[in-house]
C-alpha atoms as a PDB file:
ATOM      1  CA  UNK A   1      80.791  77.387 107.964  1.00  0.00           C
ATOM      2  CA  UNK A   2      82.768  74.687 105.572  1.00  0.00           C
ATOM      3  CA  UNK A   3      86.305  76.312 104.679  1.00  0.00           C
ATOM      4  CA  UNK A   4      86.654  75.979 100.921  1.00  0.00           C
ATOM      5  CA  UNK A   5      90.070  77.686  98.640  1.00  0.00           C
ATOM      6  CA  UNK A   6      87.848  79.100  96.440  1.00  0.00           C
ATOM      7  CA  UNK A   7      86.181  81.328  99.041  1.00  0.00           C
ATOM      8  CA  UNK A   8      89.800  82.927  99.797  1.00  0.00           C
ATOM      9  CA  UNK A   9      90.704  86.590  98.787  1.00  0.00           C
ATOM     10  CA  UNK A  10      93.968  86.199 100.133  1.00  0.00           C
ATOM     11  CA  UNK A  11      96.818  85.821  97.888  1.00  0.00           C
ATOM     12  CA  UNK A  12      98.851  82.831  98.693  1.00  0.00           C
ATOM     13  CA  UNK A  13     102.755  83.143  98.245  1.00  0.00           C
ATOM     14  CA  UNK A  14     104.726  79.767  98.230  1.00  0.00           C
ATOM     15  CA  UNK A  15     108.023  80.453 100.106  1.00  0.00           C
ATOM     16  CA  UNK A  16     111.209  78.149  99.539  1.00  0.00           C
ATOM     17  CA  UNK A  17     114.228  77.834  97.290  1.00  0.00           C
ATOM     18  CA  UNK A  18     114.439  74.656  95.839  1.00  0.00           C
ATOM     19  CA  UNK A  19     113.501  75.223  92.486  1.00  0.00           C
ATOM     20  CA  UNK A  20     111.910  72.200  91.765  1.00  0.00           C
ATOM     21  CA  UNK A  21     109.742  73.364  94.627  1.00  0.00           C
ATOM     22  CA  UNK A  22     109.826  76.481  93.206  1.00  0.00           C
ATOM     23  CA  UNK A  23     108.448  75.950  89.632  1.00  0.00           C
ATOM     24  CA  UNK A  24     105.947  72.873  90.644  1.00  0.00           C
ATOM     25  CA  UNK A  25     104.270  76.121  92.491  1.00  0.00           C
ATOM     26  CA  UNK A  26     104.347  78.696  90.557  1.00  0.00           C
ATOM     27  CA  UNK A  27     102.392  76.740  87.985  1.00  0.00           C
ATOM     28  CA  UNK A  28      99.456  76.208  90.622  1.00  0.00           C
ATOM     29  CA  UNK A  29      96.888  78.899  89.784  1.00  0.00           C
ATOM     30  CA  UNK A  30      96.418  79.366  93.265  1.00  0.00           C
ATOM     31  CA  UNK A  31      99.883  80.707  93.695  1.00  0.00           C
ATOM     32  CA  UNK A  32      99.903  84.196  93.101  1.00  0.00           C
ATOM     33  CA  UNK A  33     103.557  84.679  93.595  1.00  0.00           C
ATOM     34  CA  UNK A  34     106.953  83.426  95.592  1.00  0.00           C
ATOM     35  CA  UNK A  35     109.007  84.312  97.852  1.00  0.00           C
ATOM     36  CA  UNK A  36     112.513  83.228  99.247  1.00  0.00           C
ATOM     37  CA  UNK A  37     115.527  84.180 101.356  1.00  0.00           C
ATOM     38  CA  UNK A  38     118.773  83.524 102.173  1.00  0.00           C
ATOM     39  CA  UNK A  39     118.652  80.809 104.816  1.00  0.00           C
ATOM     40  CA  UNK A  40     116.548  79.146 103.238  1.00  0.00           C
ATOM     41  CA  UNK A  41     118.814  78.827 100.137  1.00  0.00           C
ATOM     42  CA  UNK A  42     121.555  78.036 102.496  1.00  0.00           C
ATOM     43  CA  UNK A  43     119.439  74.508 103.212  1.00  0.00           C
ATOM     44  CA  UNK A  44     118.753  74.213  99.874  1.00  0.00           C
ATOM     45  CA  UNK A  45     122.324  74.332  99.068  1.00  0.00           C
ATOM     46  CA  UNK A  46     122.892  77.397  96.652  1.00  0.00           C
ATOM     47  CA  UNK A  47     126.467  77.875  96.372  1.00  0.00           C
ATOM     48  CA  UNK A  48     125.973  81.107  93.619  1.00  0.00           C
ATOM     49  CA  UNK A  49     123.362  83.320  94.487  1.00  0.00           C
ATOM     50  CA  UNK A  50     122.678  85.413  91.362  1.00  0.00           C
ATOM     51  CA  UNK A  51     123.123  82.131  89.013  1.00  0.00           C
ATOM     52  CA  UNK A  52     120.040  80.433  90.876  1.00  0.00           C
ATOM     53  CA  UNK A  53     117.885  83.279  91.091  1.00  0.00           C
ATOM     54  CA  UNK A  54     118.321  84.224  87.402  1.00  0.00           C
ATOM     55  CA  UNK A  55     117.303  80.470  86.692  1.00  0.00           C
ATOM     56  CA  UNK A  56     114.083  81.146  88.844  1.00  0.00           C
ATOM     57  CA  UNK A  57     113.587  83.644  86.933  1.00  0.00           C
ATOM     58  CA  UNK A  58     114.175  82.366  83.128  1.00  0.00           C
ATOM     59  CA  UNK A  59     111.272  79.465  85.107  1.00  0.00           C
ATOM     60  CA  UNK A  60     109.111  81.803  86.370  1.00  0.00           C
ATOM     61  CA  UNK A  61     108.405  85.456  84.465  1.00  0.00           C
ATOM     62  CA  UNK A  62     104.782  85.946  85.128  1.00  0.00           C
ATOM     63  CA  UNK A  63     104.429  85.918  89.124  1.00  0.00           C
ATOM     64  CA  UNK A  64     105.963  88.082  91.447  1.00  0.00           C
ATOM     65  CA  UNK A  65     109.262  86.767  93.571  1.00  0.00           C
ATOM     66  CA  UNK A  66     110.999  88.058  96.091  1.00  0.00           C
ATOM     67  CA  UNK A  67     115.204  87.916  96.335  1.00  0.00           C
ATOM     68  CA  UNK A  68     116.489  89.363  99.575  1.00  0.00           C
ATOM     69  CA  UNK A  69     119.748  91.691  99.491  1.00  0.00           C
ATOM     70  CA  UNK A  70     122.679  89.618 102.131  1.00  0.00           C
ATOM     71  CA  UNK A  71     125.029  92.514 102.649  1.00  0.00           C
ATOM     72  CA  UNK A  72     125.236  94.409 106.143  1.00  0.00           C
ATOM     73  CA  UNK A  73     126.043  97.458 104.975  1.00  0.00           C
ATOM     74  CA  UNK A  74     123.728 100.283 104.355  1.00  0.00           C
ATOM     75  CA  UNK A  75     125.116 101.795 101.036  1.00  0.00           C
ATOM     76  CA  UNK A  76     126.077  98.206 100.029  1.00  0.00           C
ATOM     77  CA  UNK A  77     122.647  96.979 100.533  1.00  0.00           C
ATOM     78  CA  UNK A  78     121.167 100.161  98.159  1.00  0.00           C
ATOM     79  CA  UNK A  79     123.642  98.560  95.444  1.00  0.00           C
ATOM     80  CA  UNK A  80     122.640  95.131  95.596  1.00  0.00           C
ATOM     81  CA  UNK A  81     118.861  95.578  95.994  1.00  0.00           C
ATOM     82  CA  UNK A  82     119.398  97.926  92.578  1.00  0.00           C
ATOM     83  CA  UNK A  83     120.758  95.212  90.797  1.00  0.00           C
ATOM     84  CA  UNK A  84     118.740  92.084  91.666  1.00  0.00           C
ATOM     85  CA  UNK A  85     116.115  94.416  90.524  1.00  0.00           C
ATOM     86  CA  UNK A  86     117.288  94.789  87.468  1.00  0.00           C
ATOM     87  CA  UNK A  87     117.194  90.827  86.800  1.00  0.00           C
ATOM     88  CA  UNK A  88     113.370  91.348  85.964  1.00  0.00           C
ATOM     89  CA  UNK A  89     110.323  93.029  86.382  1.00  0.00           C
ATOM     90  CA  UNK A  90     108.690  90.453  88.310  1.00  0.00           C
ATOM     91  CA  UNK A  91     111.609  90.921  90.591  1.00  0.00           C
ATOM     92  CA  UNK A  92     110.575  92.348  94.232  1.00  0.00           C
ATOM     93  CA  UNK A  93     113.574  93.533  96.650  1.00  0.00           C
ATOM     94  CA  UNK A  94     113.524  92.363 100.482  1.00  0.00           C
ATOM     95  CA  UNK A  95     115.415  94.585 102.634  1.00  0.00           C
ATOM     96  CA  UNK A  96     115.735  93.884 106.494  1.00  0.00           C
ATOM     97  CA  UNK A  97     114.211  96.500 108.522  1.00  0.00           C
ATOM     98  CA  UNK A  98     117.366  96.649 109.599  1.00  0.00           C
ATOM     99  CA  UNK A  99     121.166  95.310 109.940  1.00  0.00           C
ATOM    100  CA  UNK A 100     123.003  93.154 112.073  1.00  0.00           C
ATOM    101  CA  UNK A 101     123.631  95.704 114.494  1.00  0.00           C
ATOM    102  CA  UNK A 102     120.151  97.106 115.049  1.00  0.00           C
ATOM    103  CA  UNK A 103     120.887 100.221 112.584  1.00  0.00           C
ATOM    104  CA  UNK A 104     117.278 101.041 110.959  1.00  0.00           C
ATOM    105  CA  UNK A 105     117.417 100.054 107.022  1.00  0.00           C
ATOM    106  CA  UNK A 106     114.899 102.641 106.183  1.00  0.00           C
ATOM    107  CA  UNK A 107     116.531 104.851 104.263  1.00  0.00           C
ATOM    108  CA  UNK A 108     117.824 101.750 101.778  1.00  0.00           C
ATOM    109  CA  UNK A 109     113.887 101.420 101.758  1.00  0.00           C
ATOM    110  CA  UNK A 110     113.341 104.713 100.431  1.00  0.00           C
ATOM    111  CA  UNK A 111     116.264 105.100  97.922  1.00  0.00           C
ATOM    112  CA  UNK A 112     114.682 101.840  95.898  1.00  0.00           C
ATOM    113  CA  UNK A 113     111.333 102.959  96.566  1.00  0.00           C
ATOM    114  CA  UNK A 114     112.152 106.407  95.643  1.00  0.00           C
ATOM    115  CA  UNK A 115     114.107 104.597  92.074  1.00  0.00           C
ATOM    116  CA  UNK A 116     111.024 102.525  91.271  1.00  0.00           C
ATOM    117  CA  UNK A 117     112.293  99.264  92.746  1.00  0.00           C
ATOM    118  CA  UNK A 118     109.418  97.009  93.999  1.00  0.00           C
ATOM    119  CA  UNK A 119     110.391  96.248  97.779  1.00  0.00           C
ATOM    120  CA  UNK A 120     109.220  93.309 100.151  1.00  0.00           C
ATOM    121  CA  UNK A 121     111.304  94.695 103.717  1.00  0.00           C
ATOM    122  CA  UNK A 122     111.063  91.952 105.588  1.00  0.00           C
ATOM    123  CA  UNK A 123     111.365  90.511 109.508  1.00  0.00           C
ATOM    124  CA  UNK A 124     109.100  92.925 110.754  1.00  0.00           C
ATOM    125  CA  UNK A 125     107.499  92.410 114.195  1.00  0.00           C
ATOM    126  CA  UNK A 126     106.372  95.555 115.596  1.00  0.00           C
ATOM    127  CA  UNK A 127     103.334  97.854 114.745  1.00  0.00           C
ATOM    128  CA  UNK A 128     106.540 100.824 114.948  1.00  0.00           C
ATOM    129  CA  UNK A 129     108.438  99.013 112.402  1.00  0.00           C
ATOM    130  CA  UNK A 130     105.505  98.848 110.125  1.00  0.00           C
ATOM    131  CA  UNK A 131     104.930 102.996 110.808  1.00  0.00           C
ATOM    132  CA  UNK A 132     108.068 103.515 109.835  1.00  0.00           C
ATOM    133  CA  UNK A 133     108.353 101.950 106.858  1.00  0.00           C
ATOM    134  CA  UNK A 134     105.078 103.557 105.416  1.00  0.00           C
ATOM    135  CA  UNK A 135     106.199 107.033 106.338  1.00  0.00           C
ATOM    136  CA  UNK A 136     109.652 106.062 103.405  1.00  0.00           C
ATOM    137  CA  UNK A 137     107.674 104.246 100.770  1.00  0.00           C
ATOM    138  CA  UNK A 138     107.417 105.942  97.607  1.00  0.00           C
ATOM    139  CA  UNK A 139     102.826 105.416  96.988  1.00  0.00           C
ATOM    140  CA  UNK A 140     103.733 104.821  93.241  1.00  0.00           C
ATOM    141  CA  UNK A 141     105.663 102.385  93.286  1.00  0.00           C
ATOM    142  CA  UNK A 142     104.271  99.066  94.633  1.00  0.00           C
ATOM    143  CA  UNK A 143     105.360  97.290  97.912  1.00  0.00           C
ATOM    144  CA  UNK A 144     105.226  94.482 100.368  1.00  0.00           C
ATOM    145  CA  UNK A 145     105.086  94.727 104.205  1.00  0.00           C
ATOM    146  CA  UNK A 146     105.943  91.564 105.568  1.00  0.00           C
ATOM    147  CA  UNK A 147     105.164  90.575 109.142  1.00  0.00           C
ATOM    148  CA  UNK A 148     106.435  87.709 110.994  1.00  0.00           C
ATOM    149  CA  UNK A 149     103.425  86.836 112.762  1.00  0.00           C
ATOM    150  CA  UNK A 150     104.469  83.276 113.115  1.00  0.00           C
ATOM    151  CA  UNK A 151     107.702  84.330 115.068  1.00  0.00           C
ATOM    152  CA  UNK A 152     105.625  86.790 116.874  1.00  0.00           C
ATOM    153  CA  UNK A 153     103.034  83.670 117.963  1.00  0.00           C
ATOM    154  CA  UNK A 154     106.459  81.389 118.901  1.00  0.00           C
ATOM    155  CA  UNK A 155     106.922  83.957 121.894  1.00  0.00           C
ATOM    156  CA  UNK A 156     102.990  83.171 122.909  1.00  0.00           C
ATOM    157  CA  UNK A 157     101.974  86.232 121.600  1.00  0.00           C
ATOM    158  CA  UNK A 158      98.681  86.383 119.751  1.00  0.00           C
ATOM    159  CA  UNK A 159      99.816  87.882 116.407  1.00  0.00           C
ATOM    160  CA  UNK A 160      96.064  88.258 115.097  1.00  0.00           C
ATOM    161  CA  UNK A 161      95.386  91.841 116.972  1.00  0.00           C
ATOM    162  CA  UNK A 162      98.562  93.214 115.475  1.00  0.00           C
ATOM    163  CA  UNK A 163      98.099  91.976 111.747  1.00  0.00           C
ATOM    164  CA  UNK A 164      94.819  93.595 112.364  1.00  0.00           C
ATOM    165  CA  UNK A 165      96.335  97.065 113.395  1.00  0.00           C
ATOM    166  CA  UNK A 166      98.719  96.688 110.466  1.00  0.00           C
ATOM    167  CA  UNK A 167      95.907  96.076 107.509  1.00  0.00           C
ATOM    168  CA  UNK A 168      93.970  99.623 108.486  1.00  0.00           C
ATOM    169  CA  UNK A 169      97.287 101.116 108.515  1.00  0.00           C
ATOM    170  CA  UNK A 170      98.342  99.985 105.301  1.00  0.00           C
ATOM    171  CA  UNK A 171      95.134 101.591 103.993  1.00  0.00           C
ATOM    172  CA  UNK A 172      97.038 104.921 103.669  1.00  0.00           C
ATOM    173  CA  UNK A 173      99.121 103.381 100.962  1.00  0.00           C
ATOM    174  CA  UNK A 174      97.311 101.304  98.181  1.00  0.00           C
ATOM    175  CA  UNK A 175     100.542 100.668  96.068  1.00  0.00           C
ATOM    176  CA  UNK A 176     101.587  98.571  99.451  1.00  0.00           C
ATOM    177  CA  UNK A 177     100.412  95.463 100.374  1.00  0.00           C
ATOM    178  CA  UNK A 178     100.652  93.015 104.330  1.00  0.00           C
ATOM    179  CA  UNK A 179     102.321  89.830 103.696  1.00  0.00           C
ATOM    180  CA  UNK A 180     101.330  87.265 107.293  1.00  0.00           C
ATOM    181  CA  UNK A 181     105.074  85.830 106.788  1.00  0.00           C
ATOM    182  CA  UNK A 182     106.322  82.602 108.396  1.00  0.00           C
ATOM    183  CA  UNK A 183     102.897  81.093 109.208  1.00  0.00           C
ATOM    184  CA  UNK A 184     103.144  77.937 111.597  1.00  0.00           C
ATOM    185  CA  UNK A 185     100.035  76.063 110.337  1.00  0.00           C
ATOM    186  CA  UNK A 186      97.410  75.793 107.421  1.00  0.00           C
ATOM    187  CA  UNK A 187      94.506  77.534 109.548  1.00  0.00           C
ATOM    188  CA  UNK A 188      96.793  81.130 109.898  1.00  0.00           C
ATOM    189  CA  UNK A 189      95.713  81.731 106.002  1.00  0.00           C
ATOM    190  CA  UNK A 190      92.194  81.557 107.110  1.00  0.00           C
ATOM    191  CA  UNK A 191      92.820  83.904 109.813  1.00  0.00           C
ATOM    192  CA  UNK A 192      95.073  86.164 107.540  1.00  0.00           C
ATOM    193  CA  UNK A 193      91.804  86.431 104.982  1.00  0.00           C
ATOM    194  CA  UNK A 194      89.276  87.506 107.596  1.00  0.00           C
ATOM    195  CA  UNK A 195      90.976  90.310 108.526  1.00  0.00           C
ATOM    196  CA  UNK A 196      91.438  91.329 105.206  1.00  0.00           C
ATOM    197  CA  UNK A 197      95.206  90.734 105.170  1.00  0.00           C
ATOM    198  CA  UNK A 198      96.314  91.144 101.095  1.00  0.00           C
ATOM    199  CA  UNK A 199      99.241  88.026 101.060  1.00  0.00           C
ATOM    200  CA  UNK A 200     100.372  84.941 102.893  1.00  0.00           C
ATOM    201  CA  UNK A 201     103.667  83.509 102.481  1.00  0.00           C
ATOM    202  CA  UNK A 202     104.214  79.672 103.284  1.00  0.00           C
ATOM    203  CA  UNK A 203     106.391  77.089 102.771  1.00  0.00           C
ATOM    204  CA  UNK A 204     105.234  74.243 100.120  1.00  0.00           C
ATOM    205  CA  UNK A 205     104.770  71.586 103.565  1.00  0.00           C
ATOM    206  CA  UNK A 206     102.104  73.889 104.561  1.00  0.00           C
ATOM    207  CA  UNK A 207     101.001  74.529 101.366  1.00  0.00           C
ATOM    208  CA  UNK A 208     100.347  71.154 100.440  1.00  0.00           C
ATOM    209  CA  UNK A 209      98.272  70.827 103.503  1.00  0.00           C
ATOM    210  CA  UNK A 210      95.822  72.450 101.433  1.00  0.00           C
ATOM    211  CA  UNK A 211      94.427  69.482 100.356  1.00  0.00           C
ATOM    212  CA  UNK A 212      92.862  68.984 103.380  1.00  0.00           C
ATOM    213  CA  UNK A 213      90.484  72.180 103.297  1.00  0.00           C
ATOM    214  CA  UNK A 214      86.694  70.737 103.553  1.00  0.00           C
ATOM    215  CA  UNK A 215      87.938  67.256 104.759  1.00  0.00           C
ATOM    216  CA  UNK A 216      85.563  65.347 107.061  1.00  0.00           C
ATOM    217  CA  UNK A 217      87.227  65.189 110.742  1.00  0.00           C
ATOM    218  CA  UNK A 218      85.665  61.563 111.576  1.00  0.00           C
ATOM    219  CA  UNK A 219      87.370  60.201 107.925  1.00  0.00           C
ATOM    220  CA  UNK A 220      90.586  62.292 109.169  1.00  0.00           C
ATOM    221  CA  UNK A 221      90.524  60.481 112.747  1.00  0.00           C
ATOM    222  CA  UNK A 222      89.949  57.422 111.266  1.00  0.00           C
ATOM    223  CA  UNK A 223      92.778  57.494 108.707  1.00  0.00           C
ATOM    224  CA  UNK A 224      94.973  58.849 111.677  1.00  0.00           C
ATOM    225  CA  UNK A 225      93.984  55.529 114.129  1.00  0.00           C
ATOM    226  CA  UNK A 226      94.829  53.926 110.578  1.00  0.00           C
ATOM    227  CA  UNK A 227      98.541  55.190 110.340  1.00  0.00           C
ATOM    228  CA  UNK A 228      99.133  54.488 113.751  1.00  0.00           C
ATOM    229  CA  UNK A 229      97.958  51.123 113.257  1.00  0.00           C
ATOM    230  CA  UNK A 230      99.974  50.472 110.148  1.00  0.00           C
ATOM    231  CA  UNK A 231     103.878  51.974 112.083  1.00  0.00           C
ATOM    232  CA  UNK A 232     103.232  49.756 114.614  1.00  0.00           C
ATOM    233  CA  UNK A 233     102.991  46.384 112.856  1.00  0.00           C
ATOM    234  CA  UNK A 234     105.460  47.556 110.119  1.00  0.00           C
ATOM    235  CA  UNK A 235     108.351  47.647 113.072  1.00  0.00           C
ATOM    236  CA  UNK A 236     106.946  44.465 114.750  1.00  0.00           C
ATOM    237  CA  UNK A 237     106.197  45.747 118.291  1.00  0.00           C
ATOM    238  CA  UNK A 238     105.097  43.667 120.560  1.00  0.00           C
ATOM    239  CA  UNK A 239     104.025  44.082 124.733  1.00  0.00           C
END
């Protein structure tokens, strides 16, 4: 069967925080929404959180993006994910499933939930975590479950049974929807769409990989013998 982008049903999230990045996209119709977090502003260099976030948003109003709450505190965290919410209403919340010191972060979950903030709780990696966070989620108020099945496939764990386990679960709540977070190459959105997983997340180096959907492998190899070719006589090797 030929891959193709147009045969996708899963939603592709571009992940990142340089807002260059950011903006070139979000205006790709194939982006249906973004996603970032703190580390990854830390590389980008962000200095003032709220001030760059507020300038994604003023760029970007009609897709969905994710800002994750920093503090380690439970009652603190309830605070800030209340008011990065209120920076807009294409604003979703990503809360931790849980602290620093191991302390579950569901019951910031369901106070946001429960006061009509979107959430996106985030580095989840076991089918328990995922349980739990259904059984707080307000089924009115839309969600993300996101699933680090590229961590979980670092360890040499096959994350594909588990994402599977996860999507029928999820059918209990419509309002919420599976994000496959940090995938590790361009074919994990193909395997995220056949088993009916709703969103991928991905940063824009594996995103741009995209243009390579459909390409003939014999052209590929060739091009590759081609750039090998080319880095060895640009720095003059000789035997």
């Amino acid at each position: 069967m030929k891959l193709s982008l147009d045969s996708l049903k899963i939603k592709l999230f571009a992940d990142g925080a340089d807002l260059v990045g950011m903006i070139e996209m979000a205006s790709k119709p194939y982006i249906a929404g973004l996603t970032t977090n703190p580390t990854l502003m830390k590389k980008a260099g962000i200095s003032d959180y709220e001030k760059f976030a507020k300038r994604v948003l003023t760029e970007i109003r009609d897709k969905p993006v994710s800002f994750e709450v920093f503090s380690d505190e439970i009652n603190e965290m309830k605070k800030q994910g209340e008011k990065i919410a209120s920076w807009g209403t294409n604003v979703y919340v990503k809360v931790p499933i849980t602290n620093t010191r191991g302390e579950s972060t569901s019951s910031v979950v369901e106070y946001l939930s429960n006061n009509g903030v979107k959430v996106n709780v985030t580095a989840i990696m076991t089918y328990k975590q995922v349980e739990t966070v259904l059984e707080v989620l307000n089924t009115d108020v839309e969600s993300c479950i996101s699933v680090f099945a590229g961590r979980i496939a670092d360890t040499g764990i096959d994350p594909v049974p588990l994402m599977e386990r996860c999507v029928n679960l999820l059918s209990s709540n419509t309002r919420s929807e599976l994000i496959w977070a940090s995938p590790r190459e361009l074919l994990n959105v193909f395997q995220a769409d056949a088993i009916g997983c709703q969103i991928i997340t991905a940063t824009n180096d594996i995103l741009r990989k995209l243009e390579l959907i459909g390409m003939d492998l014999e052209q590929y190899s060739l091009e590759t013998v081609k750039m090998f070719y080319a880095d060895a006589s640009l720095s003059g090797y000789a035997i």
